[in-house]
Protein backbone atom coordinates (compact mmCIF):
# COMPACT_ATOMS: atom_id res chain seq x y z
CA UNK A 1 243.50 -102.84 0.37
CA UNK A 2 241.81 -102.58 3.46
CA UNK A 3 240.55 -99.13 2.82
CA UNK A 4 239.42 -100.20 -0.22
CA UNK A 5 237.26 -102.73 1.52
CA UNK A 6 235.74 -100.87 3.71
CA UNK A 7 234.60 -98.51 0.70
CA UNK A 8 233.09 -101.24 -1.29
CA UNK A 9 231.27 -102.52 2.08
CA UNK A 10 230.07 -98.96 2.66
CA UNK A 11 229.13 -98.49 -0.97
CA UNK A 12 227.24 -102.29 -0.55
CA UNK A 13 225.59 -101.25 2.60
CA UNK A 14 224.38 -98.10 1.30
CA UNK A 15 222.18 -99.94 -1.52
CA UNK A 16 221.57 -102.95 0.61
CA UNK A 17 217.90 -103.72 -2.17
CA UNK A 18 220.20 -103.33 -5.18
CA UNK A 19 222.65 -105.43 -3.80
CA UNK A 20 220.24 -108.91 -2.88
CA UNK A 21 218.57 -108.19 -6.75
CA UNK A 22 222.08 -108.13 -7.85
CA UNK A 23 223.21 -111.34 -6.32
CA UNK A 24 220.42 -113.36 -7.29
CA UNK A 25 221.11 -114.87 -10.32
CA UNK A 26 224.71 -115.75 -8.44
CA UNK A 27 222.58 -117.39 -5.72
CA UNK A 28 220.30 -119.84 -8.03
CA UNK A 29 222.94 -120.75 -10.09
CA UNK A 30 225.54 -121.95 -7.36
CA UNK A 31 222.44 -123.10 -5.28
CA UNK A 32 222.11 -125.35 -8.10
CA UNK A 33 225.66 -126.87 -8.03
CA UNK A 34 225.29 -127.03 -4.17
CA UNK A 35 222.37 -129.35 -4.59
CA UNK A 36 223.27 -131.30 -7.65
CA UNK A 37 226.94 -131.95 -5.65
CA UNK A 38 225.25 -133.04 -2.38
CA UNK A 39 222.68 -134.96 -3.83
CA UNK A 40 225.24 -136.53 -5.94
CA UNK A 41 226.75 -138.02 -2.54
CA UNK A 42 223.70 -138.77 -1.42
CA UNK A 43 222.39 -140.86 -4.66
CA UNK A 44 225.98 -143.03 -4.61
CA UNK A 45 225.72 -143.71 -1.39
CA UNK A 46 221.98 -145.28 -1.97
CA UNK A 47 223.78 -146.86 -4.70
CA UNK A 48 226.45 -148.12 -2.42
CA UNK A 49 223.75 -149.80 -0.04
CA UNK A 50 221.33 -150.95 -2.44
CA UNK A 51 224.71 -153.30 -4.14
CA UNK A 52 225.88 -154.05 -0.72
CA UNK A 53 222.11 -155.54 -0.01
CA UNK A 54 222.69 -158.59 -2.11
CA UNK A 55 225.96 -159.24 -0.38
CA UNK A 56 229.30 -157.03 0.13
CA UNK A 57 231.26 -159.37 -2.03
CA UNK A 58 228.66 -160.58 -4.91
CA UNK A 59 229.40 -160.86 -8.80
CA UNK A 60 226.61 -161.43 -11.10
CA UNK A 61 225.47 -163.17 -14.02
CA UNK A 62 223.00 -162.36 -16.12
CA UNK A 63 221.81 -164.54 -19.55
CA UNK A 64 221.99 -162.45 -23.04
CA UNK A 65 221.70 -163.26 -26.41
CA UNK A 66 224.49 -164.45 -28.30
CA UNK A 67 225.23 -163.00 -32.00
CA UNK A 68 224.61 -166.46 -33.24
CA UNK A 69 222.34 -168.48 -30.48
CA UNK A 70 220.48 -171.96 -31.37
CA UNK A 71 219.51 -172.00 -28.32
CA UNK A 72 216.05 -170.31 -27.88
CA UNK A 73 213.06 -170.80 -26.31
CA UNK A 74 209.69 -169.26 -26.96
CA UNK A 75 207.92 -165.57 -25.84
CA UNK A 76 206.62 -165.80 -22.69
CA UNK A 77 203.66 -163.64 -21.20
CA UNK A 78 205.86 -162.85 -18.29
CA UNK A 79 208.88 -161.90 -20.19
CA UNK A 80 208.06 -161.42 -24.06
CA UNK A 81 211.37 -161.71 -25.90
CA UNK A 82 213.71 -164.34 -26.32
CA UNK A 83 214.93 -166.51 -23.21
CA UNK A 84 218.17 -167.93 -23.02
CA UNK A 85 217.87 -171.72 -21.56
CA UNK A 86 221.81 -172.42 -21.37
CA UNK A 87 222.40 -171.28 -17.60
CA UNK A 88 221.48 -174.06 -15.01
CA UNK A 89 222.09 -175.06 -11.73
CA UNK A 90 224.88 -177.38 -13.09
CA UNK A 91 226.42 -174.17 -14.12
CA UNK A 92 226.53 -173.39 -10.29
CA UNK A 93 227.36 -176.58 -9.22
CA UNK A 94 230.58 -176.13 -11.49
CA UNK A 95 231.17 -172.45 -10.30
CA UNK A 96 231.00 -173.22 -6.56
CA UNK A 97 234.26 -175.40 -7.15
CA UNK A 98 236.31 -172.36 -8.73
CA UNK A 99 239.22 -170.89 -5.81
CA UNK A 100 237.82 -167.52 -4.40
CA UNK A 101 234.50 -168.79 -5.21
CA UNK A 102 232.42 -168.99 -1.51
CA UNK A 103 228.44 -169.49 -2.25
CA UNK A 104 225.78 -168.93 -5.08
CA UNK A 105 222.54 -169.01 -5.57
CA UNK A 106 220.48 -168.80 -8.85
CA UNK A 107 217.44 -166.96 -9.76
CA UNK A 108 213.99 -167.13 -11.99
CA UNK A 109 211.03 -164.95 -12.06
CA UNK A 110 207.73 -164.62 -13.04
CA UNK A 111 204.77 -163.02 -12.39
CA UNK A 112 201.39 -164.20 -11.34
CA UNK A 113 197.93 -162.92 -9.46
CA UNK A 114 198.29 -162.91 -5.43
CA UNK A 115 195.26 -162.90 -3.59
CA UNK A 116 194.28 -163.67 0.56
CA UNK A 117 190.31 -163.11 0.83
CA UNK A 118 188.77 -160.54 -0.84
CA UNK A 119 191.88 -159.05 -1.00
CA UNK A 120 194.61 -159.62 -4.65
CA UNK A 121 196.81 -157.96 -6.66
CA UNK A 122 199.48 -159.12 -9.72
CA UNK A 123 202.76 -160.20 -8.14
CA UNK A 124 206.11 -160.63 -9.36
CA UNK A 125 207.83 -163.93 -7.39
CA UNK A 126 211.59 -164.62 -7.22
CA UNK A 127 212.42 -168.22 -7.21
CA UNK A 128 215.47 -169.04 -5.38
CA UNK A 129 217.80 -171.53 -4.00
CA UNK A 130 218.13 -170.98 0.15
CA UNK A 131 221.98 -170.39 -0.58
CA UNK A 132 220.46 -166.87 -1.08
CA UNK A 133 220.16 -166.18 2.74
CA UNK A 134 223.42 -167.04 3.47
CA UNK A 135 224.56 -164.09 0.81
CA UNK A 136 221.90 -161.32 1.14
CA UNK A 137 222.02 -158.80 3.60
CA UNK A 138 218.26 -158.44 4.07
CA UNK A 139 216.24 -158.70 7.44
CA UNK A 140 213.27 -160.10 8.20
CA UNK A 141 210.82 -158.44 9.90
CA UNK A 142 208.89 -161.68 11.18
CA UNK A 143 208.69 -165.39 10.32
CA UNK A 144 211.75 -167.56 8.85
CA UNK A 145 213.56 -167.92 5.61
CA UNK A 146 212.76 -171.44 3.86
CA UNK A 147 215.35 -174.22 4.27
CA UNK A 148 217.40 -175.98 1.22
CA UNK A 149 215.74 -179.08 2.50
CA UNK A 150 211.95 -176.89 1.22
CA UNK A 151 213.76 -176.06 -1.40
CA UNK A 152 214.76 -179.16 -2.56
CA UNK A 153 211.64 -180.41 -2.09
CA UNK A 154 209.88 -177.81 -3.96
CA UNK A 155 207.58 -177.14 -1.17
CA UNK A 156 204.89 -174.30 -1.34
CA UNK A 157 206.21 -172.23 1.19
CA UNK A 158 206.34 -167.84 0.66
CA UNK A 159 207.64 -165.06 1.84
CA UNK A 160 206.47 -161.58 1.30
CA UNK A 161 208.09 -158.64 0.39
CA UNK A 162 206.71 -155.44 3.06
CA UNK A 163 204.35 -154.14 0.83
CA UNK A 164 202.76 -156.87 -0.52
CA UNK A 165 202.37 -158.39 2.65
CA UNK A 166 200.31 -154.95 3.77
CA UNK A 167 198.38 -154.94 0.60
CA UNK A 168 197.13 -158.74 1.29
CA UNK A 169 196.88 -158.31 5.24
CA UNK A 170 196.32 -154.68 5.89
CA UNK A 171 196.58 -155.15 9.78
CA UNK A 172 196.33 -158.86 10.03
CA UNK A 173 199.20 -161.36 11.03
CA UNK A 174 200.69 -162.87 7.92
CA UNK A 175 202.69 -165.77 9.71
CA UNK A 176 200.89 -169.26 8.97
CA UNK A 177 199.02 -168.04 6.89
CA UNK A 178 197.78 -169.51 3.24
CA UNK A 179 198.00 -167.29 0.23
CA UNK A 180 197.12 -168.31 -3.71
CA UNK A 181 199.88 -167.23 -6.08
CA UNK A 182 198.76 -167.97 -9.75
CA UNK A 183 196.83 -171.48 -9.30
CA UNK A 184 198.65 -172.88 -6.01
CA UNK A 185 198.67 -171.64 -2.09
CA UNK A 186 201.08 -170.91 -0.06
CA UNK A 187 201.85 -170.74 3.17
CA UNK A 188 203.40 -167.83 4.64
CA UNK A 189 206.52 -168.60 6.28
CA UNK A 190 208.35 -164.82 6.77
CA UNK A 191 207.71 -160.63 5.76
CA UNK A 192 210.87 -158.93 4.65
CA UNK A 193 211.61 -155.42 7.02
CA UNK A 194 211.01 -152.41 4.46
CA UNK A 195 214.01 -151.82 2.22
CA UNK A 196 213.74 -148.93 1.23
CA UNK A 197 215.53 -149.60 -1.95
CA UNK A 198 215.38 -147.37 -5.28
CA UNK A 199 212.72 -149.85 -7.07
CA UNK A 200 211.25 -150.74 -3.86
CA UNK A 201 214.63 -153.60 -2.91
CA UNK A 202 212.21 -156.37 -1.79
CA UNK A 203 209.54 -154.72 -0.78
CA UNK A 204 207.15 -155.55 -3.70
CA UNK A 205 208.59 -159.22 -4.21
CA UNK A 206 207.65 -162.57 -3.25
CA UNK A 207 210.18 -165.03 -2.76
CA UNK A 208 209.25 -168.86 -2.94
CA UNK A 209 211.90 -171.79 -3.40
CA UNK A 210 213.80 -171.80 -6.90
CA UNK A 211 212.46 -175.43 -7.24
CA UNK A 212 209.26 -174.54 -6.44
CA UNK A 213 209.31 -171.52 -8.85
CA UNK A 214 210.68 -173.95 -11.50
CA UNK A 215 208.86 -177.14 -11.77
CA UNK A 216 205.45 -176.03 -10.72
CA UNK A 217 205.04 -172.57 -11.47
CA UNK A 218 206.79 -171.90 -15.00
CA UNK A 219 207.91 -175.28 -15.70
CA UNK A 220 211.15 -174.83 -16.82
CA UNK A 221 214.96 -175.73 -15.86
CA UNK A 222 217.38 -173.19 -16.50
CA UNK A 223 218.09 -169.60 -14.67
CA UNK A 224 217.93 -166.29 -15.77
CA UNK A 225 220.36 -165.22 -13.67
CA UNK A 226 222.68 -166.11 -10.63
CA UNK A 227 224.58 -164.25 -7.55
CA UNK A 228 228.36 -165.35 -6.61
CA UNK A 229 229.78 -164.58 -3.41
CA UNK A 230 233.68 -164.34 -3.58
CA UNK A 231 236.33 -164.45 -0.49
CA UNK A 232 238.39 -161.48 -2.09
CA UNK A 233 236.51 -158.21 -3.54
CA UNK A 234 240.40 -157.85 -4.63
CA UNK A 235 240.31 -161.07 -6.69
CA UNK A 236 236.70 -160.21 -8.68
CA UNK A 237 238.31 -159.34 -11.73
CA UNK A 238 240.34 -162.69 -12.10
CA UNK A 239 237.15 -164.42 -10.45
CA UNK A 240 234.69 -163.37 -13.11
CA UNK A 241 237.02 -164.49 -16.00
CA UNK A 242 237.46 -167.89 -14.20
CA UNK A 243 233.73 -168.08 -14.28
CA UNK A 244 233.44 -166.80 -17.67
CA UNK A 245 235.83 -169.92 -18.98
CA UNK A 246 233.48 -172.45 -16.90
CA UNK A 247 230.47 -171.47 -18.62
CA UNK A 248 231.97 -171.01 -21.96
CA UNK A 249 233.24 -174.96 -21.50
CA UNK A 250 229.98 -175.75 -20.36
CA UNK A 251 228.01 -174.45 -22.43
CA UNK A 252 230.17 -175.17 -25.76
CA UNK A 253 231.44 -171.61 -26.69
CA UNK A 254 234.98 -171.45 -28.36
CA UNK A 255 233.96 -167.52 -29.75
CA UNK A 256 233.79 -165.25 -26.17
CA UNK A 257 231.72 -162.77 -28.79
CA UNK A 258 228.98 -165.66 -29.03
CA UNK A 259 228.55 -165.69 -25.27
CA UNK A 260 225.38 -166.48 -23.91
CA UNK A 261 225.68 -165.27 -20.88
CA UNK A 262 227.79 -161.85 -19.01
CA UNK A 263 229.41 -161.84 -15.43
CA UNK A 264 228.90 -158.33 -14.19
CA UNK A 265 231.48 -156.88 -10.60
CA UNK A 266 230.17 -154.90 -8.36
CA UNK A 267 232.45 -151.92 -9.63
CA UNK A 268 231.12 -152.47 -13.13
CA UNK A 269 227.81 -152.17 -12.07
CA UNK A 270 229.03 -148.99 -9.55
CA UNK A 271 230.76 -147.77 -13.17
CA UNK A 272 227.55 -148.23 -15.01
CA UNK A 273 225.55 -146.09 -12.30
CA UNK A 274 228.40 -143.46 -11.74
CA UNK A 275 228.50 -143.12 -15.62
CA UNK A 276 224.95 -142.31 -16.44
CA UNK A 277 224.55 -140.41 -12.91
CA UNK A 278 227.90 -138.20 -14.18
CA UNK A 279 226.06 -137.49 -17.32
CA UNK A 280 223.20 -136.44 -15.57
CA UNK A 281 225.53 -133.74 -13.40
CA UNK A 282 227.13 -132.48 -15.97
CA UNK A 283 224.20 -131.74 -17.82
CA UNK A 284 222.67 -129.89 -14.83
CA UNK A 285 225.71 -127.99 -14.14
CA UNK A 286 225.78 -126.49 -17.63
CA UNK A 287 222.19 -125.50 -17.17
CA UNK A 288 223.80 -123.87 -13.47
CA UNK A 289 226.09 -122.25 -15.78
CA UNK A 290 223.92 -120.52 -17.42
CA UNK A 291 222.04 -118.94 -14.41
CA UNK A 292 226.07 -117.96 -13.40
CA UNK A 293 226.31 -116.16 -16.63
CA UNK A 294 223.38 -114.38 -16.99
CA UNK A 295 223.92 -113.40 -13.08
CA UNK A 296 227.69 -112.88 -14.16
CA UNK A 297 226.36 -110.16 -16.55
CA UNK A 298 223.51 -108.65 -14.41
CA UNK A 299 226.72 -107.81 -12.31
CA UNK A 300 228.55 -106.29 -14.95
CA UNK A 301 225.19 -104.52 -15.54
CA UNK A 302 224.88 -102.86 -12.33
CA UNK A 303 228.53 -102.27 -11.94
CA UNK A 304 228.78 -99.57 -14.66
CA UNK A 305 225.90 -98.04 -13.27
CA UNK A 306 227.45 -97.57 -9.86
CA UNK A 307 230.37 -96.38 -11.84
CA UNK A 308 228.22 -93.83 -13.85
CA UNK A 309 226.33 -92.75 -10.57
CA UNK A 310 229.81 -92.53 -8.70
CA UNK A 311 231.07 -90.54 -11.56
CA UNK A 312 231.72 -86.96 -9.58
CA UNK A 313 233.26 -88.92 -6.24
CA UNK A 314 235.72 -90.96 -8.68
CA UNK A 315 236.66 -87.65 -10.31
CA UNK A 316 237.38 -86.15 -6.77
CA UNK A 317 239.59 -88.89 -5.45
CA UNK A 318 241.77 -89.16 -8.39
CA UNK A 319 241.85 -85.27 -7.57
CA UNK A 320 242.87 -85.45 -4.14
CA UNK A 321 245.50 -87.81 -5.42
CA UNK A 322 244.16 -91.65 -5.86
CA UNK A 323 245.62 -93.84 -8.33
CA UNK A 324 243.88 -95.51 -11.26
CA UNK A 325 245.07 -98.64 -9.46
CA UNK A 326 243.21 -97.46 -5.95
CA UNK A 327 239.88 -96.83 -8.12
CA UNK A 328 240.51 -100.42 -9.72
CA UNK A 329 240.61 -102.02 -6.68
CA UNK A 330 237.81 -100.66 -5.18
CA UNK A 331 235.17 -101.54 -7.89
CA UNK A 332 237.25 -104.81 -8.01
CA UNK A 333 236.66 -105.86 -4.68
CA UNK A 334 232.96 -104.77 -4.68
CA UNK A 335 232.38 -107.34 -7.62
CA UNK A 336 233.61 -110.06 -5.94
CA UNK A 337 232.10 -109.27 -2.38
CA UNK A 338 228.83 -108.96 -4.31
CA UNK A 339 229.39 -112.52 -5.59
CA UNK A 340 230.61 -113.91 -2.61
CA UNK A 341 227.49 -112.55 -0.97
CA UNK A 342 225.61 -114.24 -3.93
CA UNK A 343 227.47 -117.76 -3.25
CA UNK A 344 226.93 -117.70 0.55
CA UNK A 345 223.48 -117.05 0.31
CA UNK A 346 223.33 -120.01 -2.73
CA UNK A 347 225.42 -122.60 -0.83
CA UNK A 348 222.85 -121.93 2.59
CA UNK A 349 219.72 -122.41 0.09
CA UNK A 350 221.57 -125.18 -1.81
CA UNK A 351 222.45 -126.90 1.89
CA UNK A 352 218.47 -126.41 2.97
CA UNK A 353 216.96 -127.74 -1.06
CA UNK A 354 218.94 -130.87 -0.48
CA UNK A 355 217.95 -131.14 3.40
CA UNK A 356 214.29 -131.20 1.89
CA UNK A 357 215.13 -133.86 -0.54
CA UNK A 358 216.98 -135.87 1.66
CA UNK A 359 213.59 -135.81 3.77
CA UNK A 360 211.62 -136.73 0.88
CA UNK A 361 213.48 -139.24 0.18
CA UNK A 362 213.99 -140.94 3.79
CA UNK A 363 210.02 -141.01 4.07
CA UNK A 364 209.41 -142.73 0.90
CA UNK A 365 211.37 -145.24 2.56
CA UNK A 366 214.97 -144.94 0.46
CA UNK A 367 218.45 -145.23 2.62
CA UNK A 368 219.61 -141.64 1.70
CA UNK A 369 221.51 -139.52 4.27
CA UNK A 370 222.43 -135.98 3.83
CA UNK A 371 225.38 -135.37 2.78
CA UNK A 372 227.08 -131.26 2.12
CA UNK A 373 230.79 -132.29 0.48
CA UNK A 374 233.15 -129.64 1.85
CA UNK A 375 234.86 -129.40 -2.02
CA UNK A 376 230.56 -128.15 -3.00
CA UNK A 377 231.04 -125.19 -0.86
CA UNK A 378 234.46 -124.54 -2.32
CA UNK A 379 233.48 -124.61 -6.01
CA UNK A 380 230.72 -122.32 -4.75
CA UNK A 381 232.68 -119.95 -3.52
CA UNK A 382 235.69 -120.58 -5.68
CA UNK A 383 233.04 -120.04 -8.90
CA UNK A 384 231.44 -116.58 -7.32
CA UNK A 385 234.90 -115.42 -6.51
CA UNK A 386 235.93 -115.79 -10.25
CA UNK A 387 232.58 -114.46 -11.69
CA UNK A 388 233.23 -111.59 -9.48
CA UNK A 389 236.59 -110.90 -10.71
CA UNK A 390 235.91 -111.65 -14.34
CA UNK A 391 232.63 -109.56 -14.79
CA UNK A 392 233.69 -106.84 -12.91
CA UNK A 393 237.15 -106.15 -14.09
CA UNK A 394 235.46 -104.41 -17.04
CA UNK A 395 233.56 -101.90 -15.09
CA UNK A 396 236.69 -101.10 -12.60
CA UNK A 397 239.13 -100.69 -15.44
CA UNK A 398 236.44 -98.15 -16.76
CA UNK A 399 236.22 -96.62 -13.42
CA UNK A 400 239.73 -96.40 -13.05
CA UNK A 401 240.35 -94.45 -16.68
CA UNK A 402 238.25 -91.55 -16.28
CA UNK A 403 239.88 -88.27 -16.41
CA UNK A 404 239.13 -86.17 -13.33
CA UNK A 405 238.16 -83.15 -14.86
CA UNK A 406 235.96 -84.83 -16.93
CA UNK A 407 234.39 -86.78 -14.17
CA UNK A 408 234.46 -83.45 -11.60
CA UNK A 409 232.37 -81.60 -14.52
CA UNK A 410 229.80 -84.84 -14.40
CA UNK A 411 228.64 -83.31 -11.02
C-alpha cells in the first residue's frame, strides 16, 4: 500500500498541470456544497434572530379568510383584498386570561406619505398597543417608546424605524421633532438602532400607538394580527389550541375549517422557513451533482490515458513480478488522491465564497455570522473520496488486465 502511494504521488507530481485541470470539475462542484452547507447555517441562524426579535417566547395570529365568511369588509388602497374585521382587542383581553399566557399586543397597518421639510417619502406605519415593548427585543437607538397611557389616549406621538428616520433627517436630530404622516403630525418621540433584519426588521417602519393608528388614521376597530408571549416555549402547542378555542367562542365558530383567523408557533414558522430553504438546497446540490459527474468522468477520462501512456512500465512490472492486484491499487489510489486533491482545494474555495457572502451580507446590515459545519467538509471529502473510487475503478481494473507481453511490445 504504501509503495503504491508513493507511485501514484510520483506519477501526480510528475504531471502536476494535468493534475489541477483534472481536479477542477471536483473542485466547483464540492465548492458548491461547501457554500450552499455553510450558508445554510448561516441563513437559519438569521432566521433564528430575526423570530427571536419579536420575543423568544411569541406565538402569532394572523386573520384569514374563512371558506364561508359573512364577515367582510371592503378593498382598501392600502391592502386591496378582503379584510377580516372579527379579531379585536376583546379577543386579547380574553387571551391574556388563558394559563401560560404572559402579555400581547395587537397590530394594524397602513401606509401613508411621510414628509419633514422639503424632505417625504411613502411610509408604511405599525399601529400598536405599548404591551409591544414589553415583548420585542428591539433597541432603541435614541428617544423613548410611547406609554399605554399615549396609547390609550390615542396621542400623535412616532417613532421611526433607522432608515426612515435618515431619509427624513439626513444628519439632523430627530428627537422632538414634528413629522406629517398622511394628514396629521407627529412628534418624534424615539429612532429604532438598525436591525439588520432580512426585509429591513424595523428599519423602514414607523410605529405610532394602535389607538392612534385606529381611530384617526384608518378608522377602523379590529386587528390584523396579534403577538402572544407565553411562560413555557414547551407549552406552545397546547397554548395555541387554548387560544384557538377562545377565538372560535368568541367569534361564533362551531366548524375549526371556517376559522377566521390561524395561530402560528415559532417552530411552525422555523418549519415553514426550513422547508422552503431545504428545497432550495436540494435543488442546488443536484445542480453540484452535476459538476461532480461531469468532473467524475473527466477523471475517468484522463485515467485511461495515463493507463495508455503507462502502457510499456505496466507491462514491465507485471514482468518483474507485480500482481494485477498491485497495478489495481496503484491507479486506484491515484483516482482518489486526485479527488481528494479536487475536494481540498473545493472545501478552501467553498470556505473563502461563503466568507465573501457572509461580508456582503454583514454590511448590508443583516445578523449573519460565518459559519463552516465540520459534517460540510466531511461530505466534501467523503463525496471526492467516492467519486475517486467509483470513476477510477474502471481504468485500474483495465490497467491491471493487460497482458505483459502485449503491453512490453506497446514500447
Amino acid at each position: 500500500m504504501f509503495n503504491s502511494l508513493k507511485q501514484a504521488l510520483s506519477a501526480l507530481l510528475a504531471n502536476k498541470a494535468r493534475t489541477l485541470l483534472t481536479t477542477l470539475g471536483i473542485m466547483i462542484g464540492i465548492a458548491t456544497v461547501i457554500l450552499v452547507l455553510s450558508a445554510g447555517e448561516g441563513f437559519r441562524g438569521l432566521i433564528n434572530s430575526e423570530i427571536a426579535s419579536f420575543g423568544t417566547n411569541t406565538l402569532y395570529i394572523q386573520t384569514k379568510v374563512p371558506s364561508n365568511n359573512k364577515n367582510r369588509a371592503p378593498r382598501d388602497e392600502v391592502n386591496p383584498g378582503i379584510i377580516i374585521t372579527t379579531l379585536n382587542q376583546r379577543d386579547l383581553d380574553s387571551i391574556k386570561k388563558l394559563p401560560n399566557v404572559v402579555n400581547n399586543y395587537g397590530v394594524v397597518i397602513g401606509q401613508a406619505a411621510v414628509s419633514y421639510r422639503n424632505n417625504s417619502k411613502t411610509g408604511v406605519y405599525m399601529g400598536t398597543s405599548a404591551e409591544r415593548f414589553e415583548i420585542d427585543q428591539s433597541t432603541l437607538k435614541s428617544g423613548r417608546f410611547y406609554t399605554k397611557a399615549e396609547d390609550n389616549s390615542g396621542a400623535q406621538v412616532v417613532i421611526l424605524g433607522n432608515k426612515i428616520a435618515s431619509a427624513l433627517f439626513k444628519q439632523d436630530e430627530p428627537i422632538g421633532k414634528l413629522v406629517r404622516i398622511g394628514s396629521l403630525n407627529f412628534l418624534v418621540i424615539g429612532v429604532y438602532d438598525p436591525s439588520g433584519g432580512l426585509g429591513g426588521g424595523n428599519d423602514d417602519y414607523l410605529f405610532i400607538p394602535l389607538n392612534t393608528a385606529q381611530k384617526k388614521m384608518l378608522g377602523i376597530n379590529h386587528l390584523i394580527q396579534a403577538v402572544v408571549q407565553i411562560e413555557n416555549l414547551d407549552l406552545s402547542d397546547v397554548t395555541a389550541a387554548d387560544i384557538s378555542a377562545t377565538l372560535r367562542y368568541n367569534h361564533g365558530i362551531t366548524d375549526p375549517v371556517k376559522d377566521d383567523f390561524e395561530v402560528t408557533t415559532q417552530a411552525q414558522v422555523l418549519d415553514i422557513f426550513n422547508t422552503i430553504f431545504s428545497s432550495i438546497t436540494i435543488l442546488l446540490i443536484a445542480i453540484a451533482a452535476i459538476s461532480l459527474i461531469v468532473g467524475g468522468v473527466g477523471i475517468m477520462n484522463i485515467m485511461y490515458v495515463v493507463v495508455t501512456e503507462r502502457t510499456a512500465e505496466i507491462g514491465l512490472r507485471k514482468a518483474l513480478g507485480a500482481k494485477n492486484s498491485n497495478i489495481l491499487q496503484e491507479f486506484l489510489i491515484e483516482a482518489v488522491l486526485v479527488t481528494l486533491l479536487g475536494g481540498a482545494i473545493g472545501i478552501l474555495f467553498g470556505a473563502f465564497l461563503n466568507w465573501i457572502l457572509t461580508s456582503i451580507a454583514i454590511s448590508s446590515g443583516l445578523a449573519w455570522t460565518f459559519s463552516l459545519p465540520l459534517y460540510a467538509v466531511g461530505i466534501g471529502f467523503g463525496v471526492s473520496g467516492i467519486i475517486g473510487v467509483s470513476f477510477g475503478v474502471l481504468p485500474a481494473v483495465n490497467a491491471s488486465k493487460l497482458d505483459p507481453i502485449e503491453a512490453l511490445r506497446h514500447e
